[in-house]
N, C-alpha and C. Protein backbone atom coordinates (compact mmCIF):
# COMPACT_ATOMS: atom_id res chain seq x y z
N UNK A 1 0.85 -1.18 0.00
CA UNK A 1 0.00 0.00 0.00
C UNK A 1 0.89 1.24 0.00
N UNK A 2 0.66 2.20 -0.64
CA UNK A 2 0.79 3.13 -0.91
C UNK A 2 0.61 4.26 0.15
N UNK A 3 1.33 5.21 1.08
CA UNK A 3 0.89 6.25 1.65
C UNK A 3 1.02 7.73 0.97
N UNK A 4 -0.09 8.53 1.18
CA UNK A 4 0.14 9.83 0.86
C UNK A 4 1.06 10.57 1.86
N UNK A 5 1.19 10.55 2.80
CA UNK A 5 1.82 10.54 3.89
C UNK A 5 2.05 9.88 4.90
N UNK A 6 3.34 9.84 5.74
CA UNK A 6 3.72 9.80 6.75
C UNK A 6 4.01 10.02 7.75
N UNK A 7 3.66 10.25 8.77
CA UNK A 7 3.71 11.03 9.94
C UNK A 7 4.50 10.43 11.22
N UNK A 8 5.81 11.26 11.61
CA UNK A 8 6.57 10.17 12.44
C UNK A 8 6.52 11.47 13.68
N UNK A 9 6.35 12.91 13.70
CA UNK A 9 6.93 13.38 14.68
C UNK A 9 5.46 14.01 15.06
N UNK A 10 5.90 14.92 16.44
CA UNK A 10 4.38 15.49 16.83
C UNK A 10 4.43 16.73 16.42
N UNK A 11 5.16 17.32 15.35
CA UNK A 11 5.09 18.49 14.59
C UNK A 11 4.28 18.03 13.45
N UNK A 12 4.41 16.66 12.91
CA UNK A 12 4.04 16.79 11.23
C UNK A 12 2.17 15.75 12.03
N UNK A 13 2.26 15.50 13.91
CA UNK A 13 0.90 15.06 14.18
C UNK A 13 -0.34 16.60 13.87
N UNK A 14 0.73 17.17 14.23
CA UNK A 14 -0.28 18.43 14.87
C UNK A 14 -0.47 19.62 13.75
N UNK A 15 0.22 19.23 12.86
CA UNK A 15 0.01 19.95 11.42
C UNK A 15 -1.16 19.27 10.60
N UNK A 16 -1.24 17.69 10.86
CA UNK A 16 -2.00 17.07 10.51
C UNK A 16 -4.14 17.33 10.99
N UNK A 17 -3.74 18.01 12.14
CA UNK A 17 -4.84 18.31 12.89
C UNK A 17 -5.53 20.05 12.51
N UNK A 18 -4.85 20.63 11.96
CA UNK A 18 -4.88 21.59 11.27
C UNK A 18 -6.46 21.96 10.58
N UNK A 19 -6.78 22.89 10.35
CA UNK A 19 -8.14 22.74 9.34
C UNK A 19 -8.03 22.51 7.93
N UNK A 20 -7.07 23.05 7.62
CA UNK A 20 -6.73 22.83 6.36
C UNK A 20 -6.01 21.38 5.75
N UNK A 21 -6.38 20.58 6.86
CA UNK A 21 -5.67 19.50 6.45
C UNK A 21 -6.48 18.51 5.80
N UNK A 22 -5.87 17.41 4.95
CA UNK A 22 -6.40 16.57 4.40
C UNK A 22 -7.28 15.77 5.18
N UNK A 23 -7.56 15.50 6.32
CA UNK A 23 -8.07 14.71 6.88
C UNK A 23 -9.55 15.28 7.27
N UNK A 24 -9.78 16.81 6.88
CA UNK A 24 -10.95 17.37 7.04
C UNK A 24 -11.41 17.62 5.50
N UNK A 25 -11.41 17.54 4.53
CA UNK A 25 -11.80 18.01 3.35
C UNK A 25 -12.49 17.52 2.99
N UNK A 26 -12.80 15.72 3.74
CA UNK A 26 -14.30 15.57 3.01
C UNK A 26 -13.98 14.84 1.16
N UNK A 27 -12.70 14.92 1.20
CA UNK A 27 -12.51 14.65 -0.22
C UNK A 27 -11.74 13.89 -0.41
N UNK A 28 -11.12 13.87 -0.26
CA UNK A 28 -9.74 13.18 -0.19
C UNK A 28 -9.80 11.76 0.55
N UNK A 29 -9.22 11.01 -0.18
CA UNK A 29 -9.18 9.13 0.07
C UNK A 29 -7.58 9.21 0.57
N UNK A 30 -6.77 9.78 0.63
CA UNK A 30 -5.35 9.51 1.08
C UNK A 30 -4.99 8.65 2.08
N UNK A 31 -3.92 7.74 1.85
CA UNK A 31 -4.10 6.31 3.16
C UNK A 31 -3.15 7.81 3.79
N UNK A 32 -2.73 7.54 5.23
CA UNK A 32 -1.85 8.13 6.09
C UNK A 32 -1.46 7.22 7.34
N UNK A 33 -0.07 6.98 6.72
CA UNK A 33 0.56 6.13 8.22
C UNK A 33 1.18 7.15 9.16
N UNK A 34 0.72 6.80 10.31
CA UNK A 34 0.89 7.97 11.68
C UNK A 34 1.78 6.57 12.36
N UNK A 35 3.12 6.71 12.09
CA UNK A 35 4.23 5.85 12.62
C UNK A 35 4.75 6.25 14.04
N UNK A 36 4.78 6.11 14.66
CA UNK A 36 5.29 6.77 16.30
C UNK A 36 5.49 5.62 17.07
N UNK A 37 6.36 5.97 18.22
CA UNK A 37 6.24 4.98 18.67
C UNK A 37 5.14 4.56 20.17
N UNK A 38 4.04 5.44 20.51
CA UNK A 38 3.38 4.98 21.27
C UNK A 38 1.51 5.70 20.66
N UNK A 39 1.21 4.87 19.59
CA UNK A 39 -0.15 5.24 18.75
C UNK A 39 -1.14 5.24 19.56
N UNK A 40 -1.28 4.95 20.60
CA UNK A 40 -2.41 5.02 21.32
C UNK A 40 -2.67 6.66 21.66
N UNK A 41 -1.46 6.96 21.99
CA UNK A 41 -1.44 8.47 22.61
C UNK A 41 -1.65 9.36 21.42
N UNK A 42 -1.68 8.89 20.53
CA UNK A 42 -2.03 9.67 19.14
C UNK A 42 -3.34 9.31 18.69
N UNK A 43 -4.18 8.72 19.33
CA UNK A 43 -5.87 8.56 19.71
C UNK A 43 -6.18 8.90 20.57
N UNK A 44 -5.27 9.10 21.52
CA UNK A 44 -6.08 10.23 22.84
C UNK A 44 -5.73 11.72 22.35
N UNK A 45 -5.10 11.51 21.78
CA UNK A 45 -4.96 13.26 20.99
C UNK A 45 -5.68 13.90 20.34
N UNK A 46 -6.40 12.78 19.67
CA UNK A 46 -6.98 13.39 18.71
C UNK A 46 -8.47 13.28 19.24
N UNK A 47 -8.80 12.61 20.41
CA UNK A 47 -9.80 12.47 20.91
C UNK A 47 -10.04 13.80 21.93
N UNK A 48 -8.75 14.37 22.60
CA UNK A 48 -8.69 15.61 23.08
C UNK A 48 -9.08 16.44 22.55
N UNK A 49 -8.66 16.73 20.89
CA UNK A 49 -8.27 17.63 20.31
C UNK A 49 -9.52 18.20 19.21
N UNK A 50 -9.95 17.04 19.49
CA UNK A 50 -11.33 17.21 18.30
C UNK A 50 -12.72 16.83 19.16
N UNK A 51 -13.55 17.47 18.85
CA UNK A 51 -15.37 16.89 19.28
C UNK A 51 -15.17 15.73 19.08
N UNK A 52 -15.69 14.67 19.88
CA UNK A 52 -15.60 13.29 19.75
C UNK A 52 -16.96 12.94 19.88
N UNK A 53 -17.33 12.04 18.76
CA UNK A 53 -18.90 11.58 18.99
C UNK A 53 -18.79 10.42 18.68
N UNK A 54 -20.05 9.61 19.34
CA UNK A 54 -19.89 8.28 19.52
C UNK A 54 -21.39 7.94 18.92
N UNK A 55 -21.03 6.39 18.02
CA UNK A 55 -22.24 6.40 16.69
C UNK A 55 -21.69 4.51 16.89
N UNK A 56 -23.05 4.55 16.39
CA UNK A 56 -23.53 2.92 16.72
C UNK A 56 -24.08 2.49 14.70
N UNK A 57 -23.23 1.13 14.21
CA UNK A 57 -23.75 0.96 12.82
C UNK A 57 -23.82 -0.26 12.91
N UNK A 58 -24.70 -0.65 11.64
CA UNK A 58 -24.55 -2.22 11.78
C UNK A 58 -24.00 -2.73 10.25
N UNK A 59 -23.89 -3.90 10.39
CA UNK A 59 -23.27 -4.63 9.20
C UNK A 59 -24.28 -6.08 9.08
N UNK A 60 -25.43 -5.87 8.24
CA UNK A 60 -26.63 -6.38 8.40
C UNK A 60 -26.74 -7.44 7.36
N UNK A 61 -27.15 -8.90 7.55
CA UNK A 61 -27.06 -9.63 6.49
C UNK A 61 -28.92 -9.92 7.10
N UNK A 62 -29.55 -10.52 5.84
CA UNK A 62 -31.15 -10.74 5.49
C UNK A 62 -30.87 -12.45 5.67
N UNK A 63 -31.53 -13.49 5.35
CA UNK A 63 -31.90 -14.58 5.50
C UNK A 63 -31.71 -15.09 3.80
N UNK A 64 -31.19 -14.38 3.31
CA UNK A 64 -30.69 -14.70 1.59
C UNK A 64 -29.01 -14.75 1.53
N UNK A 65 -28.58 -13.96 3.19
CA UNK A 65 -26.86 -13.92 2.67
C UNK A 65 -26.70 -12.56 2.55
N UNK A 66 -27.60 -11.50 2.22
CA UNK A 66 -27.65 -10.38 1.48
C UNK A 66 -27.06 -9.27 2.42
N UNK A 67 -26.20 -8.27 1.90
CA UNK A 67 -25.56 -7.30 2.83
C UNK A 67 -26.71 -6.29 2.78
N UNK A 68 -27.06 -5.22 3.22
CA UNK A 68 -27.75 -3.88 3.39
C UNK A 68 -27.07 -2.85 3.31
N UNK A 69 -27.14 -2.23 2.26
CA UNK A 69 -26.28 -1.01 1.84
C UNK A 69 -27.52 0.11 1.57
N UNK A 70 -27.07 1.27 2.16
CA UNK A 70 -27.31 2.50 1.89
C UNK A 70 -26.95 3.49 1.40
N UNK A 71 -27.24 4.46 0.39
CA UNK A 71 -26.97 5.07 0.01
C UNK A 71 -27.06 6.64 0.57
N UNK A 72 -25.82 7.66 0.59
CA UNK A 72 -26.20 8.66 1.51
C UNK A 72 -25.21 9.74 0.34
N UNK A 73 -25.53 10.81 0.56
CA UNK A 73 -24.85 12.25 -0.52
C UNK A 73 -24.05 11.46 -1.14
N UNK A 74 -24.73 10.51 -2.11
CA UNK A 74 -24.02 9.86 -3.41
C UNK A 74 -23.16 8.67 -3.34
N UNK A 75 -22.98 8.86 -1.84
CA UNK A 75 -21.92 7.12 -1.71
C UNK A 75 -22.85 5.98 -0.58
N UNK A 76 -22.28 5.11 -1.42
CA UNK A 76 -22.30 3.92 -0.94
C UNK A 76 -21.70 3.77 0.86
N UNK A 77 -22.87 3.21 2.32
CA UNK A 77 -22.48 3.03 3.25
C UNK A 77 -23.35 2.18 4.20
N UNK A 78 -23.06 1.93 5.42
CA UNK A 78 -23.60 1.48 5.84
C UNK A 78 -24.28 2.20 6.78
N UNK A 79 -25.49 1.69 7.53
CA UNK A 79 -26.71 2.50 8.57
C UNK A 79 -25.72 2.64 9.58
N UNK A 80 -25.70 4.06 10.32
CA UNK A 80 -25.36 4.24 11.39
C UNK A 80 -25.74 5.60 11.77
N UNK A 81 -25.60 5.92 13.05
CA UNK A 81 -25.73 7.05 13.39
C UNK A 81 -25.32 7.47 14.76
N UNK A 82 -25.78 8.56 15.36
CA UNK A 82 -24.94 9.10 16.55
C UNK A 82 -25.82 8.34 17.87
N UNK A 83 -25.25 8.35 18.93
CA UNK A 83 -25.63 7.81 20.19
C UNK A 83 -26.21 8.66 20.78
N UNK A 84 -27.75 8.58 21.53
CA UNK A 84 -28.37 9.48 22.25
C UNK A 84 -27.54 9.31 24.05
N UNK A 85 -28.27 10.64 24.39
CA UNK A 85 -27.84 10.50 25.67
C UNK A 85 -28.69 9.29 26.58
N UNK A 86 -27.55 8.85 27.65
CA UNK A 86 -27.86 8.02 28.08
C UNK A 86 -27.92 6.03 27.46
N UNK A 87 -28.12 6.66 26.20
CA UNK A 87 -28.51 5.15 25.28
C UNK A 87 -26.93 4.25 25.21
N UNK A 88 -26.90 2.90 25.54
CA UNK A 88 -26.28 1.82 24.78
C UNK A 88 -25.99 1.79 23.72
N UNK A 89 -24.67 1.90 23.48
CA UNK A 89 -23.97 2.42 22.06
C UNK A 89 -24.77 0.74 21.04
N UNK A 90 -24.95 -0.94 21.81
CA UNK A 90 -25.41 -1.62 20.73
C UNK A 90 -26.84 -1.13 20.47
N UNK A 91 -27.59 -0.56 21.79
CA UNK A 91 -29.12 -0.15 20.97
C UNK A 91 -29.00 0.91 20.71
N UNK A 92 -28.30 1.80 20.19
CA UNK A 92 -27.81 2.79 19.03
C UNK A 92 -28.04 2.15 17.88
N UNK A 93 -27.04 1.29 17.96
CA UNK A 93 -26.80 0.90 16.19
C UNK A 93 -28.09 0.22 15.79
N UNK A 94 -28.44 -0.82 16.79
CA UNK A 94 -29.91 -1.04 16.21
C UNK A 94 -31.04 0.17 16.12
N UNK A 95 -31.41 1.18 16.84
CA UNK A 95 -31.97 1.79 16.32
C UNK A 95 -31.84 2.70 15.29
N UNK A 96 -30.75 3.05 14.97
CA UNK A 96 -30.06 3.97 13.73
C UNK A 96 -30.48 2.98 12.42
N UNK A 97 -30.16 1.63 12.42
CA UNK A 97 -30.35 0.57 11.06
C UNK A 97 -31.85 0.95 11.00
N UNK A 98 -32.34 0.59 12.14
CA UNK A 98 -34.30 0.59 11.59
C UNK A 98 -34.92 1.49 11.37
N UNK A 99 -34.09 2.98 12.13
CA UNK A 99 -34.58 3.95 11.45
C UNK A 99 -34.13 4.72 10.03
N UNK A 100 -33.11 4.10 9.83
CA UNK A 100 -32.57 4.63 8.27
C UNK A 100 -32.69 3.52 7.33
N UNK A 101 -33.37 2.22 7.83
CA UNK A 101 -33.52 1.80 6.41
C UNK A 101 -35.32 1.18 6.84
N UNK A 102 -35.55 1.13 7.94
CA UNK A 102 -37.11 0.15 8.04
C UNK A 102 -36.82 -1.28 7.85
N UNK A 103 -35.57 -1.70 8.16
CA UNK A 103 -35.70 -3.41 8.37
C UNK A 103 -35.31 -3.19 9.92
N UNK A 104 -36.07 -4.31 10.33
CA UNK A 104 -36.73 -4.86 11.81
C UNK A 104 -35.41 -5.62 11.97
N UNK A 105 -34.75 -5.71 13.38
CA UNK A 105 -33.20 -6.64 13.57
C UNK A 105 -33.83 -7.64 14.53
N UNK A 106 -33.20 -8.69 14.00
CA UNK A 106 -33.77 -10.14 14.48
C UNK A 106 -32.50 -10.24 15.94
N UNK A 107 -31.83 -10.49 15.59
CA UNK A 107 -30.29 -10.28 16.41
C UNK A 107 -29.27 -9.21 16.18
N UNK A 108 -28.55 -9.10 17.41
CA UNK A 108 -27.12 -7.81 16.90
C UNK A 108 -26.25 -8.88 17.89
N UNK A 109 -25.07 -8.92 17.84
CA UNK A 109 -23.45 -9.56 18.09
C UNK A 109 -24.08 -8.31 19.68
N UNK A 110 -23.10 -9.22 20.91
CA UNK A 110 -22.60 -8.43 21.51
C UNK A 110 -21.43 -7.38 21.71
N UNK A 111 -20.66 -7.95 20.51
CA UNK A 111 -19.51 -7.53 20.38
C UNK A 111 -19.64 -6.51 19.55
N UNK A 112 -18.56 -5.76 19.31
CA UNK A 112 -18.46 -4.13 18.54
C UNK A 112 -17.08 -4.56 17.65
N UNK A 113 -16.94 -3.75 16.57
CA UNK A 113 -15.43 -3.55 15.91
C UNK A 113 -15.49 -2.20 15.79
N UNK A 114 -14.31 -1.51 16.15
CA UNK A 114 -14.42 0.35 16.32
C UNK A 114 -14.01 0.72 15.12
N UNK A 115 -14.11 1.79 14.75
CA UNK A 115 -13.83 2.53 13.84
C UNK A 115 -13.46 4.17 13.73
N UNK A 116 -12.72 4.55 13.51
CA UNK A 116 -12.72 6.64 13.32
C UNK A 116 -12.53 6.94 12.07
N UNK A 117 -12.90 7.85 12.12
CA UNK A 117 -12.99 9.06 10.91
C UNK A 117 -13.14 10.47 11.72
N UNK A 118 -12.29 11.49 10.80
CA UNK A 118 -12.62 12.79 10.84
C UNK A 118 -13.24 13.67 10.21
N UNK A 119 -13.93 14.50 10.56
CA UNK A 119 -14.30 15.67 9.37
C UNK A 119 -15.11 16.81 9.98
N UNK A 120 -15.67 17.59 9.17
CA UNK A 120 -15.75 19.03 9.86
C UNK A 120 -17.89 19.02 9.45
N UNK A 121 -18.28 19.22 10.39
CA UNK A 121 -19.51 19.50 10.72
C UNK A 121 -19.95 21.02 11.74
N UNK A 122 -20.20 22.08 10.47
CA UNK A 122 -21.15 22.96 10.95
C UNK A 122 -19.96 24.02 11.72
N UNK A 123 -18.96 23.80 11.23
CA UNK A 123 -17.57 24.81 11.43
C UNK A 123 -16.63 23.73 12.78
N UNK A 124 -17.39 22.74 12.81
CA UNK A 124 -16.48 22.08 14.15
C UNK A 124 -15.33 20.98 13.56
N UNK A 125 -14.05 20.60 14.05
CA UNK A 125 -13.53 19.67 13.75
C UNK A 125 -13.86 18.17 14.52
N UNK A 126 -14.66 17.40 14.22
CA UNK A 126 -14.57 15.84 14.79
C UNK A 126 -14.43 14.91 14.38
N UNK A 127 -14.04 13.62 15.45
CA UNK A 127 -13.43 12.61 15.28
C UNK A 127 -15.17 11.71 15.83
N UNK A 128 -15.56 10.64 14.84
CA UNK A 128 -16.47 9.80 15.07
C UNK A 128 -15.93 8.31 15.68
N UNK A 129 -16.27 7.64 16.49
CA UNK A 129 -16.10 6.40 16.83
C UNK A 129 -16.99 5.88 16.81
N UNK A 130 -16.79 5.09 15.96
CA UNK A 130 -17.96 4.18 15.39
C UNK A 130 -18.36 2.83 16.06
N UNK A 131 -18.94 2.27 16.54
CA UNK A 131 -19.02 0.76 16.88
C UNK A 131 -19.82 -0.19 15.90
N UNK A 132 -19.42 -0.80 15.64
CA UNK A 132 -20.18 -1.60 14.33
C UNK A 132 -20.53 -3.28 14.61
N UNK A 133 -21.93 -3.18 14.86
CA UNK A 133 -22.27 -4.46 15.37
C UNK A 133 -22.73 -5.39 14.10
N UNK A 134 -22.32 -6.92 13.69
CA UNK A 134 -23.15 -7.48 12.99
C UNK A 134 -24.36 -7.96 13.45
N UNK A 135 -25.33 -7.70 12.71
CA UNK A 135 -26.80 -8.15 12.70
C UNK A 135 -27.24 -8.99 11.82
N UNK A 136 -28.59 -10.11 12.22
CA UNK A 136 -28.98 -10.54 11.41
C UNK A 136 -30.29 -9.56 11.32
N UNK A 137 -31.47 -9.40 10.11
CA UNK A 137 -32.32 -8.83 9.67
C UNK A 137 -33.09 -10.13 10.64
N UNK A 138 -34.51 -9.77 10.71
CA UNK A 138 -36.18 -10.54 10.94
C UNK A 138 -36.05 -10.82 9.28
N UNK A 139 -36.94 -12.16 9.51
CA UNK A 139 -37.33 -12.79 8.37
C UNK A 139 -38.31 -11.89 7.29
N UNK A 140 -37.86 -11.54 5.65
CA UNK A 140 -38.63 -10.78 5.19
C UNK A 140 -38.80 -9.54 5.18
N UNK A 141 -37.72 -9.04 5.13
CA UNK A 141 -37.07 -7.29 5.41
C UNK A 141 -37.00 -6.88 3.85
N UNK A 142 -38.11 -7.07 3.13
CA UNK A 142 -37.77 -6.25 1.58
C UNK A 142 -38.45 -5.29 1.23
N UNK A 143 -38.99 -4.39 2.46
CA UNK A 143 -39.43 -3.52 2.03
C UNK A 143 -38.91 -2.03 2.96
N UNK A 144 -37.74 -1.66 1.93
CA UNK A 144 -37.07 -1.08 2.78
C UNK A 144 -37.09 0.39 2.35
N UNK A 145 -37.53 1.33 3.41
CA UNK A 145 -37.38 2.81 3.15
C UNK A 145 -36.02 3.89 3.53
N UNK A 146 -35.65 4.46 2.95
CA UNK A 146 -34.83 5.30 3.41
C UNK A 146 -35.03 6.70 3.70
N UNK A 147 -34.30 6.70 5.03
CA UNK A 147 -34.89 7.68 5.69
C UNK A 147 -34.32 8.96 5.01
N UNK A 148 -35.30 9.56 4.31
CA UNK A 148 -34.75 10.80 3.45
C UNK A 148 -34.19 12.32 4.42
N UNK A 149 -34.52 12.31 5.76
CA UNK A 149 -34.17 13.35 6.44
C UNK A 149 -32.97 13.29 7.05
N UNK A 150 -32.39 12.29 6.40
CA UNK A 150 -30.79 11.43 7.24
C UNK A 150 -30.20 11.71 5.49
N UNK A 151 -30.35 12.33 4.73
CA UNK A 151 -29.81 12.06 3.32
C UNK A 151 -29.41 11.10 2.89
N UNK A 152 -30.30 9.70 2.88
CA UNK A 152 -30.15 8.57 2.91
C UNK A 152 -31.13 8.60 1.50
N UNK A 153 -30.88 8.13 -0.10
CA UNK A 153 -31.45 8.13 -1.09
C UNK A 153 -31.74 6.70 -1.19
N UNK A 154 -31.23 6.02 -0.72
CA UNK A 154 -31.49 4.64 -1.76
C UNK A 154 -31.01 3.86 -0.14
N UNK A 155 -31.99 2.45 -0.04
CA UNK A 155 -31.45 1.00 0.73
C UNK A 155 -31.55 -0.12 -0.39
N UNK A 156 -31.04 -0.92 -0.05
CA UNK A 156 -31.06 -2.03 -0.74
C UNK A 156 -29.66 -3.58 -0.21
N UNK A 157 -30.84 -4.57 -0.65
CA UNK A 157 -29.65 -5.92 -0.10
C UNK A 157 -28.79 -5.60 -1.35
N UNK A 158 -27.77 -6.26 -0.90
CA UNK A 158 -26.35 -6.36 -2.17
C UNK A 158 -26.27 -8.11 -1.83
N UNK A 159 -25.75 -8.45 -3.64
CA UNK A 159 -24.89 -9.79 -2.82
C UNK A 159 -23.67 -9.64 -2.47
N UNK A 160 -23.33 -10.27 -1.40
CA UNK A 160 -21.73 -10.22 -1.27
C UNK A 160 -20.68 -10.31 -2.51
N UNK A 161 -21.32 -10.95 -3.39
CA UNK A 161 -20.05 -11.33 -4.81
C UNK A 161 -20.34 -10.11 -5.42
N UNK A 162 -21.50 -9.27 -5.53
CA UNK A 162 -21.36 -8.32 -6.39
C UNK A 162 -20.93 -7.12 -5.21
N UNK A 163 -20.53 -7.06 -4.35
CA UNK A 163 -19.33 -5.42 -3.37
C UNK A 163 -18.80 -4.86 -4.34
N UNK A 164 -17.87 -5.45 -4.97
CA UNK A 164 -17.08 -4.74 -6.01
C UNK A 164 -17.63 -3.57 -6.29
N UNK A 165 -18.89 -3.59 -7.09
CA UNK A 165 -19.18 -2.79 -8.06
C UNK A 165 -19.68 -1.40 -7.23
N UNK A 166 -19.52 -2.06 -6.33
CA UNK A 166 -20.60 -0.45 -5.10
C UNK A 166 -18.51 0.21 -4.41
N UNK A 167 -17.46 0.15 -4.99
CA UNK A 167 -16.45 0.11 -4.52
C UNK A 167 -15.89 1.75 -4.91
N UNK A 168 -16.17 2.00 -6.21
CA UNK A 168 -15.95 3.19 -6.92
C UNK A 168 -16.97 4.38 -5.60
N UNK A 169 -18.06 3.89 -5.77
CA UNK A 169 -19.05 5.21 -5.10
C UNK A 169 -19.26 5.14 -3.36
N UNK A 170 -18.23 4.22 -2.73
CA UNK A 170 -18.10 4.28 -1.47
C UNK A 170 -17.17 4.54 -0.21
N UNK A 171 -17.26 5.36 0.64
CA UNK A 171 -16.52 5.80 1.44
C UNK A 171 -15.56 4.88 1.52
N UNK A 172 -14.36 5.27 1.42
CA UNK A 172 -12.98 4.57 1.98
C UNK A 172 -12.89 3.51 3.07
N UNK A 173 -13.54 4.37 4.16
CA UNK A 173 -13.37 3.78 5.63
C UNK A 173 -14.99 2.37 5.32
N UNK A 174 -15.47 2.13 4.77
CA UNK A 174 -16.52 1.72 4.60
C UNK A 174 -15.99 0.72 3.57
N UNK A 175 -15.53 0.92 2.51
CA UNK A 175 -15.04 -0.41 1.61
C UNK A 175 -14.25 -1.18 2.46
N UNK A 176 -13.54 -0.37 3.32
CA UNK A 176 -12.49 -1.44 3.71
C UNK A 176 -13.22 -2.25 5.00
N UNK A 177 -14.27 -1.74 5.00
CA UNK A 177 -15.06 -2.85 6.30
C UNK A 177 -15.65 -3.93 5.07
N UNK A 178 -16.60 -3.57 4.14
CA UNK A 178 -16.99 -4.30 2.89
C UNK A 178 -16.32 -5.72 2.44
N UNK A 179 -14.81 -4.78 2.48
CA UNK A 179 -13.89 -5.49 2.55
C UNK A 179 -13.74 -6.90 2.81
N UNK A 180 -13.63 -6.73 3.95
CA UNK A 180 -13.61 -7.91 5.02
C UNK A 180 -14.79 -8.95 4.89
N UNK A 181 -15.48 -8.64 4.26
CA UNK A 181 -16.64 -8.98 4.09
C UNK A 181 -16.78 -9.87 2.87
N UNK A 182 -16.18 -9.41 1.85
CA UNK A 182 -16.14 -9.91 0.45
C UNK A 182 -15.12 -10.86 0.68
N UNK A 183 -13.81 -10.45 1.53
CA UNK A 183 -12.75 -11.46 1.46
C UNK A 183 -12.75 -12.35 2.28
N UNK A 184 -12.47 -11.97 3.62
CA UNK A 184 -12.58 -12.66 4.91
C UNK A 184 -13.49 -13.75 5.60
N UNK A 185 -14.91 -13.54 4.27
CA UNK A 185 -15.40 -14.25 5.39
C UNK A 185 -15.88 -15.91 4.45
């Protein structure tokens, strides 16, 4: 793999945190290896350093095998959304899936796989942590709406063999969960 950058010192961390930096533009796919030698402290940094919000998604298969993909400002992703107060980051993610697509969750994993991303919302800089539970759908989930006030245009099952093609029009951090999905499993 290829990096657009490299980041070894806490001059080229904290340049990185910048507004003007690539990691806020919203545009830009650039991999970035943040090499140091203690990375954890370079997630509490950035957890300091930025609004940190915490969002619950799922990774939803139907009773066909079928993944659940949504469509949101033109790309390809999966249901998730932010954590209310007080609420359980797993009944987050289940309620974020049923309310952005209208399929009913039969089961969710107790377990989570985390995730971050950055970007700039409403003049603020934040960092999202994602928890991403697999779910199975309730039997008969094909009638699926998207919640248009979430800029959510399109739901729909995918098969796993056809990911590929949803690869071009989908978030980075999101193919490479897909990913895992198409290959791994």
């Amino acid at each position: 793999m290829l990096y657009e950058q490299v980041i070894k010192s806490k001059e080229q961390l904290e340049a990185l945190l910048q507004p003007d930096s690539v990691i806020f533009d919203g545009k830009t796919n650039d991999c970035i290896l943040v090499a140091v030698d203690e990375p954890a402290n370079v997630l509490e940094h950035f957890k300091k350093t930025l609004k940190l919000i915490f969002a619950g998604g799922g990774i939803i298969f139907n009773e066909h095998k079928q993944l659940l993909l949504i469509k949101r400002k033109g790309f390809w992703d999966l249901p998730k959304g932010k954590m209310e107060l007080g609420e359980k980051i797993r009944i987050t993610a289940i309620r974020e899936v049923e309310e952005e697509t209208n399929v009913k969750i039969e089961t969710a994993a107790e377990q989570s796989f985390v995730t971050y991303h950055t970007y700039l919302l409403k003049g603020e800089y934040c960092i999202k942590e994602t928890h991403w539970f697999e779910m199975d759908a309730a039997l008969n989930q094909e009638f699926l709406i998207p919640q248009k006030e979430e800029g959510i245009e399109e739901v729909l099952w995918a098969e796993t063999a056809d990911l590929p093609i949803y690869k071009e029009n989908a978030y980075p951090l999101i193919w490479s969960i897909l990913e895992g999905y198409l290959y791994g499993r």
